[in-house]
C-alpha atoms as a PDB file:
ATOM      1  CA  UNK A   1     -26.241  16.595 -58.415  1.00  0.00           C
ATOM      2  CA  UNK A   2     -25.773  19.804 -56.931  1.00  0.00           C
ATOM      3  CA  UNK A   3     -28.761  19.197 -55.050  1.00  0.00           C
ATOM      4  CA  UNK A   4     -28.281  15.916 -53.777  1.00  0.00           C
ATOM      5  CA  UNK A   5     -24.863  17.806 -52.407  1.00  0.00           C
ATOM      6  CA  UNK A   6     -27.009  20.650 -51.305  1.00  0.00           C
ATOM      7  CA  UNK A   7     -29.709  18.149 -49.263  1.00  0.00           C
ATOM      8  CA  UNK A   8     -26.640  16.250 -47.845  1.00  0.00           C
ATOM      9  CA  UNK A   9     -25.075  19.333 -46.281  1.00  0.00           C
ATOM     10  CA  UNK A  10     -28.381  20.348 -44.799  1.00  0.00           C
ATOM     11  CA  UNK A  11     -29.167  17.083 -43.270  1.00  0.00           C
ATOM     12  CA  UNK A  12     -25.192  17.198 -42.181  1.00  0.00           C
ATOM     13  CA  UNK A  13     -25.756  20.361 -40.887  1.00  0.00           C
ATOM     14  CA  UNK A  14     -29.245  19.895 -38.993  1.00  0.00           C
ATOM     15  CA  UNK A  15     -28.125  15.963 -37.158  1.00  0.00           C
ATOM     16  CA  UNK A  16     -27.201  16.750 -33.432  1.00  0.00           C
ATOM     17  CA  UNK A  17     -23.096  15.898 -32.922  1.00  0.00           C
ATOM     18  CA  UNK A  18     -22.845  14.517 -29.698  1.00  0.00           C
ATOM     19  CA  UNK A  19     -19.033  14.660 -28.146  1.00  0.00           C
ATOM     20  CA  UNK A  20     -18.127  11.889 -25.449  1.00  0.00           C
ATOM     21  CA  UNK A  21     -15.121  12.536 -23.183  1.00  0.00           C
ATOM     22  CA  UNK A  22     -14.449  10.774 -19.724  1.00  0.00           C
ATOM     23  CA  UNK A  23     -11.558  11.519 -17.321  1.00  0.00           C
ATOM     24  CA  UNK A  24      -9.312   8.646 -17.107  1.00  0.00           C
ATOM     25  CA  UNK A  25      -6.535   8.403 -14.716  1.00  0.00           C
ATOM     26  CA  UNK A  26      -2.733   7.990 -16.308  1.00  0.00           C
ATOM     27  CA  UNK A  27      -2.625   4.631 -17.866  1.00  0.00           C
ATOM     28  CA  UNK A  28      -5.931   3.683 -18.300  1.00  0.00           C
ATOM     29  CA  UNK A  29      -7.720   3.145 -21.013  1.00  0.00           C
ATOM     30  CA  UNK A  30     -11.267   4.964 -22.023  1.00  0.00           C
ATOM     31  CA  UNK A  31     -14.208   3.038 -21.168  1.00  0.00           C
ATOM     32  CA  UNK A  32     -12.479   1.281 -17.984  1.00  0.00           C
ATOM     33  CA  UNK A  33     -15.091   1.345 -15.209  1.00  0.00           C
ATOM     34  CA  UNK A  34     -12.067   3.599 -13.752  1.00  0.00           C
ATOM     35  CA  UNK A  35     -13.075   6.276 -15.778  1.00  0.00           C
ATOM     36  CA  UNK A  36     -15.774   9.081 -15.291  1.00  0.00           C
ATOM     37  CA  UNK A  37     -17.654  11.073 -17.545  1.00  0.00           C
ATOM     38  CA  UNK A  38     -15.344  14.396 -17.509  1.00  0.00           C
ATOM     39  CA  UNK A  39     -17.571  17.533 -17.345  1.00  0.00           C
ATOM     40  CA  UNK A  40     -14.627  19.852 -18.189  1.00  0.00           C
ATOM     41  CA  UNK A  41     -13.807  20.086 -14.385  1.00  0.00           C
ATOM     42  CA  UNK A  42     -11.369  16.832 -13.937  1.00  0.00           C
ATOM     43  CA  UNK A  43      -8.467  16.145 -14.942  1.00  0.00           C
ATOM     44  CA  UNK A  44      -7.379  13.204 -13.918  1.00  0.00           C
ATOM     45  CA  UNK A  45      -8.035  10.895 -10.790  1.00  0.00           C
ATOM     46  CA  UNK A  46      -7.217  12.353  -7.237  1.00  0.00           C
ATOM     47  CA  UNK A  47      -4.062  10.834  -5.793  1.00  0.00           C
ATOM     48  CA  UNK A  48      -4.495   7.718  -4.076  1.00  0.00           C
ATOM     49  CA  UNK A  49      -4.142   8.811   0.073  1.00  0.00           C
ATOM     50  CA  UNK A  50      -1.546   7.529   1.864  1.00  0.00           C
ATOM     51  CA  UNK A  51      -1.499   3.860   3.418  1.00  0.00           C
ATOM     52  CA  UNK A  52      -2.123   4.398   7.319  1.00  0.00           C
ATOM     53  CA  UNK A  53       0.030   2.071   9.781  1.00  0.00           C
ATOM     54  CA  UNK A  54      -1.722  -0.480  11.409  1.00  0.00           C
ATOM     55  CA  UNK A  55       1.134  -0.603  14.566  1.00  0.00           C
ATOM     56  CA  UNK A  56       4.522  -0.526  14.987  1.00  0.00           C
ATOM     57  CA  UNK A  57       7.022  -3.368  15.241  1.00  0.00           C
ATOM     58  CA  UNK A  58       9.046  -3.248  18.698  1.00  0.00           C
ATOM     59  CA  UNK A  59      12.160  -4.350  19.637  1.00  0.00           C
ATOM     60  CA  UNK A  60      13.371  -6.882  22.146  1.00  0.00           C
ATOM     61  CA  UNK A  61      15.782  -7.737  24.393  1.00  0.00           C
ATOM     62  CA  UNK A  62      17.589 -10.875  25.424  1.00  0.00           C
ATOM     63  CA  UNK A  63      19.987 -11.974  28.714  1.00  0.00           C
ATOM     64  CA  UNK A  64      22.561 -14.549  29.286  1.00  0.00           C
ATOM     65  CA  UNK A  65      23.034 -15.470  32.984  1.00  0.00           C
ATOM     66  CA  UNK A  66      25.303 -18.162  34.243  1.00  0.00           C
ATOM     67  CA  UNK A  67      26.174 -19.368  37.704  1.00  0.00           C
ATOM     68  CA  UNK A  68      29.405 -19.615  39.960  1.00  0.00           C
ATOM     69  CA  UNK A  69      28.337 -23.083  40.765  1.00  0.00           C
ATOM     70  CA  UNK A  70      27.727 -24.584  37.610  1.00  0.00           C
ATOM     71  CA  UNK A  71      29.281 -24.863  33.802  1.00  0.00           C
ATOM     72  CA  UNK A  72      25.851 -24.033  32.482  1.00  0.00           C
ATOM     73  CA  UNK A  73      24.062 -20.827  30.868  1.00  0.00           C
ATOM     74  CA  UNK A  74      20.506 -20.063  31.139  1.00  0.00           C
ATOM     75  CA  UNK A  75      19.102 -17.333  28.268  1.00  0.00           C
ATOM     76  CA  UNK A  76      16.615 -15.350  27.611  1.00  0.00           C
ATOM     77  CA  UNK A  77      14.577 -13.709  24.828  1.00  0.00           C
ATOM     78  CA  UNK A  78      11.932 -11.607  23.202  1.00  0.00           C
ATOM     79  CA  UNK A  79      11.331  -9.520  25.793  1.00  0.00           C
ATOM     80  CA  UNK A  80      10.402  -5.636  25.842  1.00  0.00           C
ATOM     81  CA  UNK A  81      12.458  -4.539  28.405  1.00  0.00           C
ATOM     82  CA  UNK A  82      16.203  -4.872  29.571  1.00  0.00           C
ATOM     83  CA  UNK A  83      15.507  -5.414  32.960  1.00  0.00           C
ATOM     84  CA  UNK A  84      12.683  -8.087  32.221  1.00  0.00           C
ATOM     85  CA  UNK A  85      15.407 -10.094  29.984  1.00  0.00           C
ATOM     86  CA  UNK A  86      17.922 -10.249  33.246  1.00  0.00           C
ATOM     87  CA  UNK A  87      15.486 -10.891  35.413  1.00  0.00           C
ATOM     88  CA  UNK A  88      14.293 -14.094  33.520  1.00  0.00           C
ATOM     89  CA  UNK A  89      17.745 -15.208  33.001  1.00  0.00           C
ATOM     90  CA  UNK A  90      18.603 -14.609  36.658  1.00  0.00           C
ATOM     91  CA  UNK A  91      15.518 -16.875  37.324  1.00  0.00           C
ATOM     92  CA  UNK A  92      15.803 -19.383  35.124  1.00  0.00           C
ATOM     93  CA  UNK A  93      19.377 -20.139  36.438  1.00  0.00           C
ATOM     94  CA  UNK A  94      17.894 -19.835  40.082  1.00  0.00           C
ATOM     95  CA  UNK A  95      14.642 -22.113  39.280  1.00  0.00           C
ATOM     96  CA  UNK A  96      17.467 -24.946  38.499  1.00  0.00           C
ATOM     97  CA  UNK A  97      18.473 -24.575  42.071  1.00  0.00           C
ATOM     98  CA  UNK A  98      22.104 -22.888  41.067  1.00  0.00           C
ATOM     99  CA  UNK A  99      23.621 -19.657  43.440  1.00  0.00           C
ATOM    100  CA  UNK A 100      25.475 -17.288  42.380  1.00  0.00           C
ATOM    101  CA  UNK A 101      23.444 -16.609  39.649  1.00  0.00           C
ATOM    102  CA  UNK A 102      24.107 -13.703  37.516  1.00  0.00           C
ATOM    103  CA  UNK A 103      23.692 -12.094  34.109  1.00  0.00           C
ATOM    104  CA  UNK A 104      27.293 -11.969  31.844  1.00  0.00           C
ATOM    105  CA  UNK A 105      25.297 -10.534  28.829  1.00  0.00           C
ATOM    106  CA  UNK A 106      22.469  -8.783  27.425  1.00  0.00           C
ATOM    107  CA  UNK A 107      21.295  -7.500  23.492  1.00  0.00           C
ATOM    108  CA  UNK A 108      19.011  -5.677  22.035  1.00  0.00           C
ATOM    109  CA  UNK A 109      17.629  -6.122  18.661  1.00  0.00           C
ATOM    110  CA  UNK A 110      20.379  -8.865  17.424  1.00  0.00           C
ATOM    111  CA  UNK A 111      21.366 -11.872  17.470  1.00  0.00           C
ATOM    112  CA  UNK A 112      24.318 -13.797  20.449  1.00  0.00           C
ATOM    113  CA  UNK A 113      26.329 -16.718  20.361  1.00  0.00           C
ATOM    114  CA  UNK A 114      27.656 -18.374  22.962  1.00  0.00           C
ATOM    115  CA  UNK A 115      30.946 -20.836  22.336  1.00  0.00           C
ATOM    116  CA  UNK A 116      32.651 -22.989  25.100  1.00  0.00           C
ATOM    117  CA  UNK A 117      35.885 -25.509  24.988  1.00  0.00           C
ATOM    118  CA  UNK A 118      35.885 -28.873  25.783  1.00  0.00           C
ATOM    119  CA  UNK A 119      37.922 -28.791  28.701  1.00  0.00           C
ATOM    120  CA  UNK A 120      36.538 -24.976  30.175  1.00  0.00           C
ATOM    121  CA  UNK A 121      34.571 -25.077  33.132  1.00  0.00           C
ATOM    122  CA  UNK A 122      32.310 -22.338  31.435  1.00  0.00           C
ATOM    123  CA  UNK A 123      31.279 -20.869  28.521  1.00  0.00           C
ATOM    124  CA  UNK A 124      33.954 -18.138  27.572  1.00  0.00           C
ATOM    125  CA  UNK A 125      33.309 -16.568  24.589  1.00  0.00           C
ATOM    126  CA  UNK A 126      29.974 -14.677  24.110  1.00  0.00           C
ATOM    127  CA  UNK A 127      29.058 -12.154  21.300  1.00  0.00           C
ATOM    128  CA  UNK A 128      26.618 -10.131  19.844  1.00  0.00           C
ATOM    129  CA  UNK A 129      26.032  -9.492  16.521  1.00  0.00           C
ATOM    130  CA  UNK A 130      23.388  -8.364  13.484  1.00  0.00           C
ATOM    131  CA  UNK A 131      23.527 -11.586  11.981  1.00  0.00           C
ATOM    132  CA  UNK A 132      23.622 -14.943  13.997  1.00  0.00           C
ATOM    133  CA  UNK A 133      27.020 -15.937  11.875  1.00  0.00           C
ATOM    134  CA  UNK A 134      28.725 -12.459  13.209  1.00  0.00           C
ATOM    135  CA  UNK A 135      27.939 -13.534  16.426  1.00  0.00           C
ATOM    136  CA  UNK A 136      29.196 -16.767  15.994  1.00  0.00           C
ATOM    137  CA  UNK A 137      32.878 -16.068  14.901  1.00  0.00           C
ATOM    138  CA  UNK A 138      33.308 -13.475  17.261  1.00  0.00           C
ATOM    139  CA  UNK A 139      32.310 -16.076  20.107  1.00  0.00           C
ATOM    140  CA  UNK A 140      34.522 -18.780  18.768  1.00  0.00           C
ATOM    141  CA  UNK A 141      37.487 -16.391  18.227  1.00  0.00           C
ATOM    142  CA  UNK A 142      36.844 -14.911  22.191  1.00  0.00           C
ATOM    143  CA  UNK A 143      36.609 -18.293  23.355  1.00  0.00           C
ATOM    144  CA  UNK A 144      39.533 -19.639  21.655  1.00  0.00           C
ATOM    145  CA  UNK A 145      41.714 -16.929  22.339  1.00  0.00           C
ATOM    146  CA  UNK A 146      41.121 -17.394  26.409  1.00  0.00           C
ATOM    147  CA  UNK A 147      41.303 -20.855  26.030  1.00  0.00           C
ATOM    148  CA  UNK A 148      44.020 -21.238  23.797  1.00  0.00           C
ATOM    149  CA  UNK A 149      41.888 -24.431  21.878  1.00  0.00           C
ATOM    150  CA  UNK A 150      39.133 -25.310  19.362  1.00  0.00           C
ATOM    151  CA  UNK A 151      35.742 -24.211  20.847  1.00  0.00           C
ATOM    152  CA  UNK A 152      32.369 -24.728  19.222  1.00  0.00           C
ATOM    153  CA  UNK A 153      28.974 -22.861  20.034  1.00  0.00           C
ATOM    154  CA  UNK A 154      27.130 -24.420  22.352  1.00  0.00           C
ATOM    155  CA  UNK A 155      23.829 -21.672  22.191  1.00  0.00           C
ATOM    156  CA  UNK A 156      22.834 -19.135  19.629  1.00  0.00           C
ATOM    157  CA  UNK A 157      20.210 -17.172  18.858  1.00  0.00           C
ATOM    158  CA  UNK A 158      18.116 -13.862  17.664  1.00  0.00           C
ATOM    159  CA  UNK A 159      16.213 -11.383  19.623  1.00  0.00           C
ATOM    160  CA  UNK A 160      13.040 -10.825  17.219  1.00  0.00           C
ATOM    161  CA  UNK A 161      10.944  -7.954  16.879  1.00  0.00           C
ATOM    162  CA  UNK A 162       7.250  -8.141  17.755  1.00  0.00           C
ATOM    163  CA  UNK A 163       4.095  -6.462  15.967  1.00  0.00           C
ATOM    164  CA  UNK A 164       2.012  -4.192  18.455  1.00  0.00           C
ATOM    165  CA  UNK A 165      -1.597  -3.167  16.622  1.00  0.00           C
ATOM    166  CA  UNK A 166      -2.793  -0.029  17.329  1.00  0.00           C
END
């Protein structure tokens, strides 16, 4: 018995041990094709590098323009420059063959509402706003308060930002 105990040892002894160890990143499991074999130099995945943009979203402008000739409002939107947004109001409202023509309102990167009563020669209450709702119930209130009766909106809308790609 002893030397059965004795021969065991030996053989114990003599059989190669082999150690496996990989380098696994935080929450993943060995064997993952994530892992590497760790040669006592790793610890751990590098950090992930930073996402790069891809562009940049810009912001636009809008214009109202209306006419001393007529009840009606010509608008603009979605363009990158304050001057281009009046200047394509101002033509729209001189392409429909009005005079007078000129711009009563411009925004930037929000939203406008434009209310008018029944019996006004013109649209009277115009607001912006960050939401097209704001801008809403501030027109209706202007529009009412000059007018001293019900209005409704008559135009809304939100300037919206556009995607440039590098």
């Amino acid at each position: 018995m002893l030397r059965s105990m004795l021969v065991l040892l030996l053989a114990l002894a003599a059989t190669p041990t082999a150690f496996g160890q990989t380098a696994c990143p935080s929450g993943v499991a060995p064997g993952s094709p994530q892992c590497g074999s760790d040669a006592g130099t790793s610890r751990g995945a590098p950090a992930p590098a930073a996402p790069r943009p891809t562009g940049e979203w810009i912001k636009t402008w809008g214009a109202i323009a209306d006419s001393e000739t007529s009840d009606q409002a010509w608008a603009s939107i979605g363009l990158l420059s304050k001057k281009e947004a009046e200047d394509d109001a101002i033509d729209q409202c001189q392409s429909a063959g009005m005079k007078g023509c000129k711009v009563t309102f411009t925004y930037r990167n929000q939203c406008v509402a434009l209310a008018s009563s029944t019996n006004a020669r013109r649209a009277s209450g115009v607001a912006g706003a960050p939401v097209v709702e704001q801008a809403e119930a501030s027109a209706l209130e202007r529009c009412e308060k000059e007018n001293g009766e019900r209005c409704t909106v008559i135009y809304k809308d939100c300037t919206k930002p556009v995607f440039r790609k590098y």
